[in-house]
Protein backbone atom coordinates (compact mmCIF):
# COMPACT_ATOMS: atom_id res chain seq x y z
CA UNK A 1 13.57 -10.98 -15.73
CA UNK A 2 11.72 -8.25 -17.91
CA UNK A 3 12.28 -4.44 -16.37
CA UNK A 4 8.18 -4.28 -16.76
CA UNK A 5 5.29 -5.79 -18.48
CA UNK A 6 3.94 -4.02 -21.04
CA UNK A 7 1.61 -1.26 -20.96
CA UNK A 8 -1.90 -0.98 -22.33
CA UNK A 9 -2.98 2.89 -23.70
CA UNK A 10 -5.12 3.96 -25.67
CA UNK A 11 -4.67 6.44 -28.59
CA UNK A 12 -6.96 9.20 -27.34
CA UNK A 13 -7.23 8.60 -23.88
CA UNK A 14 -5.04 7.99 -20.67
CA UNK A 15 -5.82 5.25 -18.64
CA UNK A 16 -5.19 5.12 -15.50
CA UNK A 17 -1.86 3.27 -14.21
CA UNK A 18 -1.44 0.60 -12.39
CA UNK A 19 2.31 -0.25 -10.68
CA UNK A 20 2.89 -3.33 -8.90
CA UNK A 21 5.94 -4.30 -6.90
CA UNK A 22 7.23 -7.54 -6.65
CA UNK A 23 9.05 -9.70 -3.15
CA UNK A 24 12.10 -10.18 -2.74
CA UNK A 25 14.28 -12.31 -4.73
CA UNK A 26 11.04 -12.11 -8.36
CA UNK A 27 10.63 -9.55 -10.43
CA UNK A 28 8.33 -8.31 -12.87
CA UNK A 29 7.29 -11.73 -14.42
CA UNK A 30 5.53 -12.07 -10.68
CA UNK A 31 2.70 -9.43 -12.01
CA UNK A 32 2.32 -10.96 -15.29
CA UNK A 33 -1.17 -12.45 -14.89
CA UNK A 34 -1.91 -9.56 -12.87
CA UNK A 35 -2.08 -7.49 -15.80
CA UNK A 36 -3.80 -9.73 -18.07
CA UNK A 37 -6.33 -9.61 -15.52
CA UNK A 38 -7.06 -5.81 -15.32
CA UNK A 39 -7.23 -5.91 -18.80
CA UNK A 40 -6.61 -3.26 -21.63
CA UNK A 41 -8.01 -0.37 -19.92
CA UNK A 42 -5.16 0.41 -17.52
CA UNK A 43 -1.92 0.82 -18.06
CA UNK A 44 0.45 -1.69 -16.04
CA UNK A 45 3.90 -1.42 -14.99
CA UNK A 46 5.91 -3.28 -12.85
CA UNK A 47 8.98 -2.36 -12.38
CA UNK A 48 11.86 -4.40 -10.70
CA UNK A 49 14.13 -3.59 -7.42
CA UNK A 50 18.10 -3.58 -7.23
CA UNK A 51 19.33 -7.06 -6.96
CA UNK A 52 17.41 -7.96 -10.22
CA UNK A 53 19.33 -8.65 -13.42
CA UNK A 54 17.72 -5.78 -15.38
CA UNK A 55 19.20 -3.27 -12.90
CA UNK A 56 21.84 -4.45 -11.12
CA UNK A 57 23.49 -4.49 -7.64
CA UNK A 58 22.84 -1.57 -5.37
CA UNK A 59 26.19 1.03 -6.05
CA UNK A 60 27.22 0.91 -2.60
CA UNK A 61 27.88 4.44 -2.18
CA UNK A 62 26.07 4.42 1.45
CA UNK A 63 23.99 2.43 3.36
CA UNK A 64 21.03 1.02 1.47
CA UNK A 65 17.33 2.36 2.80
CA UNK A 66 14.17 1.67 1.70
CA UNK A 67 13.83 5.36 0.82
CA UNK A 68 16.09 4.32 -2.14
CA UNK A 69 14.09 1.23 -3.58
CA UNK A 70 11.32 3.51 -3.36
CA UNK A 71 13.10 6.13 -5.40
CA UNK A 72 12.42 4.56 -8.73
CA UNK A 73 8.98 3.86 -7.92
CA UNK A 74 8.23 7.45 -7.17
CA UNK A 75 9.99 8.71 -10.03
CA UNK A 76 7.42 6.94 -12.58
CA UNK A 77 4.83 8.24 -10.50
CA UNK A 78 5.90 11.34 -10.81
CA UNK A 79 6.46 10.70 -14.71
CA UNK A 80 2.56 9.41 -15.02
CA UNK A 81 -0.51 11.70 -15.36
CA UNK A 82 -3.12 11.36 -13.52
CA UNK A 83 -3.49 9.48 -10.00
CA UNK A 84 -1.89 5.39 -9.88
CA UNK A 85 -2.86 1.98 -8.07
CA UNK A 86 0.04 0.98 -5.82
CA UNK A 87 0.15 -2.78 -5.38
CA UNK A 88 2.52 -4.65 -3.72
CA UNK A 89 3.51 -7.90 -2.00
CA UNK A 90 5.66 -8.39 0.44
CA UNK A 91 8.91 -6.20 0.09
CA UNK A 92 7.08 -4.86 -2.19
CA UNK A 93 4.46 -3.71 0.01
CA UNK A 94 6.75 -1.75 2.27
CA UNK A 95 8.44 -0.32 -0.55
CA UNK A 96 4.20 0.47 -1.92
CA UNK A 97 3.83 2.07 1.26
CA UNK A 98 6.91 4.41 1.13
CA UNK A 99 6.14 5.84 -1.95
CA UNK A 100 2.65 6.32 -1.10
CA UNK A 101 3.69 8.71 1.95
CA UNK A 102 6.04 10.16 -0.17
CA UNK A 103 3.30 11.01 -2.74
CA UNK A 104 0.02 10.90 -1.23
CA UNK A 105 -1.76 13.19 -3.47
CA UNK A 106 -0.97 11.10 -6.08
CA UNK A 107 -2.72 7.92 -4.95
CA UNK A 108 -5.61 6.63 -6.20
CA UNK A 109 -5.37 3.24 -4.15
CA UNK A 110 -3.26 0.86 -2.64
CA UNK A 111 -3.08 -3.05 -2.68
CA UNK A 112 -0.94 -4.96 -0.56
CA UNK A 113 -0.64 -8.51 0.12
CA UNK A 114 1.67 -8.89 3.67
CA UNK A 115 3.33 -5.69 3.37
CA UNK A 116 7.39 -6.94 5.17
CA UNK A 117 6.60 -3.44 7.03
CA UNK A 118 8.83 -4.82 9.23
CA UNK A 119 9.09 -0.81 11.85
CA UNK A 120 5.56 -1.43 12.66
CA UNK A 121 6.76 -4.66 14.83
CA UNK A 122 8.25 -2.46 16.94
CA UNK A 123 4.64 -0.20 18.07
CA UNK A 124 2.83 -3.29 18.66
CA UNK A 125 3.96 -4.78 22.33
CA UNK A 126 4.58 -7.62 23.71
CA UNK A 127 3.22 -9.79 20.06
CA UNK A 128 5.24 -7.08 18.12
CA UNK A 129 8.63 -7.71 20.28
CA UNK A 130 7.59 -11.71 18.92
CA UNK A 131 7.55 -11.40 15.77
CA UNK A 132 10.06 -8.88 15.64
CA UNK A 133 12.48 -11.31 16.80
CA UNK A 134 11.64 -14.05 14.32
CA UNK A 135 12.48 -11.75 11.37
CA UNK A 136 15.62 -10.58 13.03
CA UNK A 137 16.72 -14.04 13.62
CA UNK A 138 15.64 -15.13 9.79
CA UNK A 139 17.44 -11.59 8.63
CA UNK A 140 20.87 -12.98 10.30
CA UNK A 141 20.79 -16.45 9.18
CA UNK A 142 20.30 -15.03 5.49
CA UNK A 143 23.13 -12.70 6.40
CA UNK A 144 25.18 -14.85 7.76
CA UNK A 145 25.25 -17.25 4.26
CA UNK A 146 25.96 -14.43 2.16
CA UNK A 147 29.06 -13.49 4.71
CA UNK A 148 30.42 -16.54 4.38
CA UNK A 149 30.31 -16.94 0.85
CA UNK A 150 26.68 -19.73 1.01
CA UNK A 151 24.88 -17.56 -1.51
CA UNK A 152 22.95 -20.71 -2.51
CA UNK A 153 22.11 -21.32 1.21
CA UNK A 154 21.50 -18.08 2.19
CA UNK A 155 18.68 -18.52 -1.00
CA UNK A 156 17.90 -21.45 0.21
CA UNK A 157 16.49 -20.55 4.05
CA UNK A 158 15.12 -17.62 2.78
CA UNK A 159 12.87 -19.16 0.23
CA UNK A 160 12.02 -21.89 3.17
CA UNK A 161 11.16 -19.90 5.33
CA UNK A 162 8.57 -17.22 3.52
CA UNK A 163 7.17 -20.25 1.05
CA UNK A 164 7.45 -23.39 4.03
CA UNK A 165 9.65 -26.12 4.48
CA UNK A 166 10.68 -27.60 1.04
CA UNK A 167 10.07 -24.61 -1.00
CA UNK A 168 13.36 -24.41 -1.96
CA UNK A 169 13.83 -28.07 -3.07
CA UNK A 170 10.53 -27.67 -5.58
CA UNK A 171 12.25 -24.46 -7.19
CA UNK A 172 13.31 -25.45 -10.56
CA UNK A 173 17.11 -25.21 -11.32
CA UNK A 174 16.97 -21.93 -13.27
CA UNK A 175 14.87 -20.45 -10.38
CA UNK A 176 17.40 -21.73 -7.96
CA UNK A 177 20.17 -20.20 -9.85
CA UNK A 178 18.47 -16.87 -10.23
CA UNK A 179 17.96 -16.72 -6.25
CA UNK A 180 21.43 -17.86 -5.51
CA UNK A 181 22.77 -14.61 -7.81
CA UNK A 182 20.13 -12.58 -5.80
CA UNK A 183 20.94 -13.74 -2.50
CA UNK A 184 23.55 -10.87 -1.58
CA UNK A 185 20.87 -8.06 -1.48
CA UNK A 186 18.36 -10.13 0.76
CA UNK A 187 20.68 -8.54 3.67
CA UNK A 188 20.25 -5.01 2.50
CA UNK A 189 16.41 -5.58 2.21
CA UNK A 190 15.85 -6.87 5.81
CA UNK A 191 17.79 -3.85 7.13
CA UNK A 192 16.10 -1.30 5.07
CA UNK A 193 12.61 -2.49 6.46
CA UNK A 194 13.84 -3.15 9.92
CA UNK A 195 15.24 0.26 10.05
CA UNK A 196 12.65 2.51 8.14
CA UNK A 197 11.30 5.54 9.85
CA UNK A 198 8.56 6.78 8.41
CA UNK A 199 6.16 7.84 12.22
CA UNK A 200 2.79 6.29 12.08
CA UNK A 201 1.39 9.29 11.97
CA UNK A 202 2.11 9.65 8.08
CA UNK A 203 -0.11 6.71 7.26
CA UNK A 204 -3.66 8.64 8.32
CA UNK A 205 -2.53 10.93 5.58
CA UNK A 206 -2.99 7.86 2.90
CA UNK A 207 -7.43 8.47 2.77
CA UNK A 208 -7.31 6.30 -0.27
CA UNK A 209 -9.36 3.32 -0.60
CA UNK A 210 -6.58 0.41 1.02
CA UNK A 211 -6.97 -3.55 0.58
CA UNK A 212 -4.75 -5.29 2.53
CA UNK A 213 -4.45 -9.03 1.84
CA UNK A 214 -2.80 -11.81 3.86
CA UNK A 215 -2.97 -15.55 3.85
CA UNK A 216 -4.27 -18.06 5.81
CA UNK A 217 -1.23 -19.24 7.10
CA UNK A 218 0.90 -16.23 7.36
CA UNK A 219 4.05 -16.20 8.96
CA UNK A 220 3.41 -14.31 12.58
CA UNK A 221 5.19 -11.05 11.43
CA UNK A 222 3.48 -10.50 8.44
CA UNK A 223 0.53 -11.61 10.03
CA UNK A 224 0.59 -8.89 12.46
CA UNK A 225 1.47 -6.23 10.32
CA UNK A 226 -1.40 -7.09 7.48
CA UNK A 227 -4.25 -7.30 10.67
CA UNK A 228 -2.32 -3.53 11.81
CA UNK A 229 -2.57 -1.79 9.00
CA UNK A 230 -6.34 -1.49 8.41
CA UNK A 231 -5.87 0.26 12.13
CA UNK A 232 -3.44 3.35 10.65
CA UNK A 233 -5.06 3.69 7.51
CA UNK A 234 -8.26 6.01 7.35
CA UNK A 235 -9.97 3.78 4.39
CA UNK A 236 -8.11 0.23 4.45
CA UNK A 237 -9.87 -3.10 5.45
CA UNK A 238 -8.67 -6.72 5.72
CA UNK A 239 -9.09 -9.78 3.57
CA UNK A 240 -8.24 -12.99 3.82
CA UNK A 241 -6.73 -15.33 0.97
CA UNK A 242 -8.11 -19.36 2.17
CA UNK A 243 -5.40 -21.70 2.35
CA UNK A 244 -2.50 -19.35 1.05
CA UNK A 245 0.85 -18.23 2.61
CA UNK A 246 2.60 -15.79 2.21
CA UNK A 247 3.61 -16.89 -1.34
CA UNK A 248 -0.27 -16.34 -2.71
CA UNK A 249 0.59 -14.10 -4.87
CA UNK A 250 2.18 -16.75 -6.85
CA UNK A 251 0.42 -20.30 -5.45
CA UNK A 252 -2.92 -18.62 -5.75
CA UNK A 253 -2.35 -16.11 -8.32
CA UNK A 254 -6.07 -16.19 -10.07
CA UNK A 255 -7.49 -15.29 -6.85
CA UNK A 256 -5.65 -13.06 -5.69
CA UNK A 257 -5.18 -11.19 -9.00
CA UNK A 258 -9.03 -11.56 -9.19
CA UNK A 259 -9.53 -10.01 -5.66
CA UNK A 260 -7.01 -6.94 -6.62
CA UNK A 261 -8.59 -5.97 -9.93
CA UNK A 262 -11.92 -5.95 -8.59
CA UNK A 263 -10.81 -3.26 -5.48
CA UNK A 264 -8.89 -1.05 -8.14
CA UNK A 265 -12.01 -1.08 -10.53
CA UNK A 266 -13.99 -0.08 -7.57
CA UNK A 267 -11.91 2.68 -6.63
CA UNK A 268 -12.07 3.70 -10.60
CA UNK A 269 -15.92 3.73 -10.52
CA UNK A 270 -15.98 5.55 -7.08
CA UNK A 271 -13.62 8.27 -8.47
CA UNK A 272 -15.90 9.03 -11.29
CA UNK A 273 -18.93 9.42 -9.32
């Protein structure tokens, strides 16, 4: 997996940026078509979480929090001039959404596709306690492989599980392999979204133009959180990808890449005016 796809500038101008976070268990290849699409006018980076083999296991040295994915993300923000387009998908969502509070000034919009915002489950009642309790029961059977050693089937639910019964089996080997090395820091991701803090009081400071995307059929947790969102968000609305998952992203990439460089070159033109 690349650290980041390449960037487009130009050589007497700055183009806006454009960072894109990928799920749990990719990486940067995830975005690739997603920054063909925007074309040359932006500059696209996409930069990859611990766990990935460009940057290694997480050191360990306390417990992991989603404060400290986000940490890398917010440092090339604060490296970039000029405002930047979060977009992220799944995991990378929440982590999109933690550096955005962190940095709100510095926003020009946000993107997400089922943001794994997994805190918000626990504002929304009785449906919230629901789907609360599927992820928590998905988050221990992941753990549970990677305590006992299954890496592969610790991989293996997971990937069922977000992309649907047989996912796993329709992997190629390399892919397969890839997860299976990944596997041990799906544990540390479902704790640092289960246990993130950030008040929802901090999202009506995000006024930035929000799309938040969710499939068709997408897992009831995800589900709730992309149709809760647009509700804490002062300038977000809802749309919905036709017959994708949770994976559409990557099953219905041209779409979905199609849909997010057409709300980031609206927020350009709006900016300008």
């Amino acid at each position: 997996m690349n650290q980041a796809i390449a960037s487009a500038s130009h050589a007497h101008s700055s183009p806006a940026t454009v960072i894109a976070l990928h799920c749990s268990g990719s990486g940067a290849s995830q975005w690739r078509k997603l920054g063909e699409a925007l074309g040359p006018h932006l500059a696209f980076v996409a930069p990859e979480h611990y766990g990935c083999d460009s940057t290694g296991p997480w050191n360990g040295e306390r417990a992991f929090t989603l404060a400290d994915e986000a940490a890398r993300t917010i440092g090339i923000i604060d490296e970039t001039r000029g405002k930047v387009h979060l977009v992220g998908h799944s995991y990378g969502g929440g982590v999109a959404l933690r550096a955005a509070v962190e940095r709100p000034e510095r926003i020009a919009s946000l993107t997400l596709y089922e943001p794994s915002a997994f805190h918000l489950l626990k504002t929304m009642g009785a449906h919230g306690s629901h789907a609360l309790a599927e992820i928590i029961s998905i988050s221990k059977r992941t753990a549970d492989g990677v305590n006992c050693g299954d890496y592969r089937g610790a991989a293996a639910s997971f990937v069922d599980y977000w992309g649907g019964r047989g996912a796993w089996e329709a992997l190629r080997p390399s892919v397969q392999a890839a997860l299976t090395r990944w596997a041990p820091k799906a544990p540390l991701d479902f704790r640092a979204l289960l246990d993130e803090r950030t008040p929802l009081s901090a999202y009506a400071g995000l006024r930035v133009p929000a799309l938040i995307l969710r499939g068709q059929h997408a897992p009831v947790p995800t589900r709730a959180i992309a149709e809760r969102l647009p509700m804490l968000l002062p300038a977000a609305r809802l749309a919905i990808v036709e017959g994708a998952g949770h994976m559409g992203p990557l099953t219905h990439a041209d779409e979905v890449n199609a849909t997010i460089a057409r709300h980031i070159g609206e927020a350009e033109e709006a900016a300008v005016i």
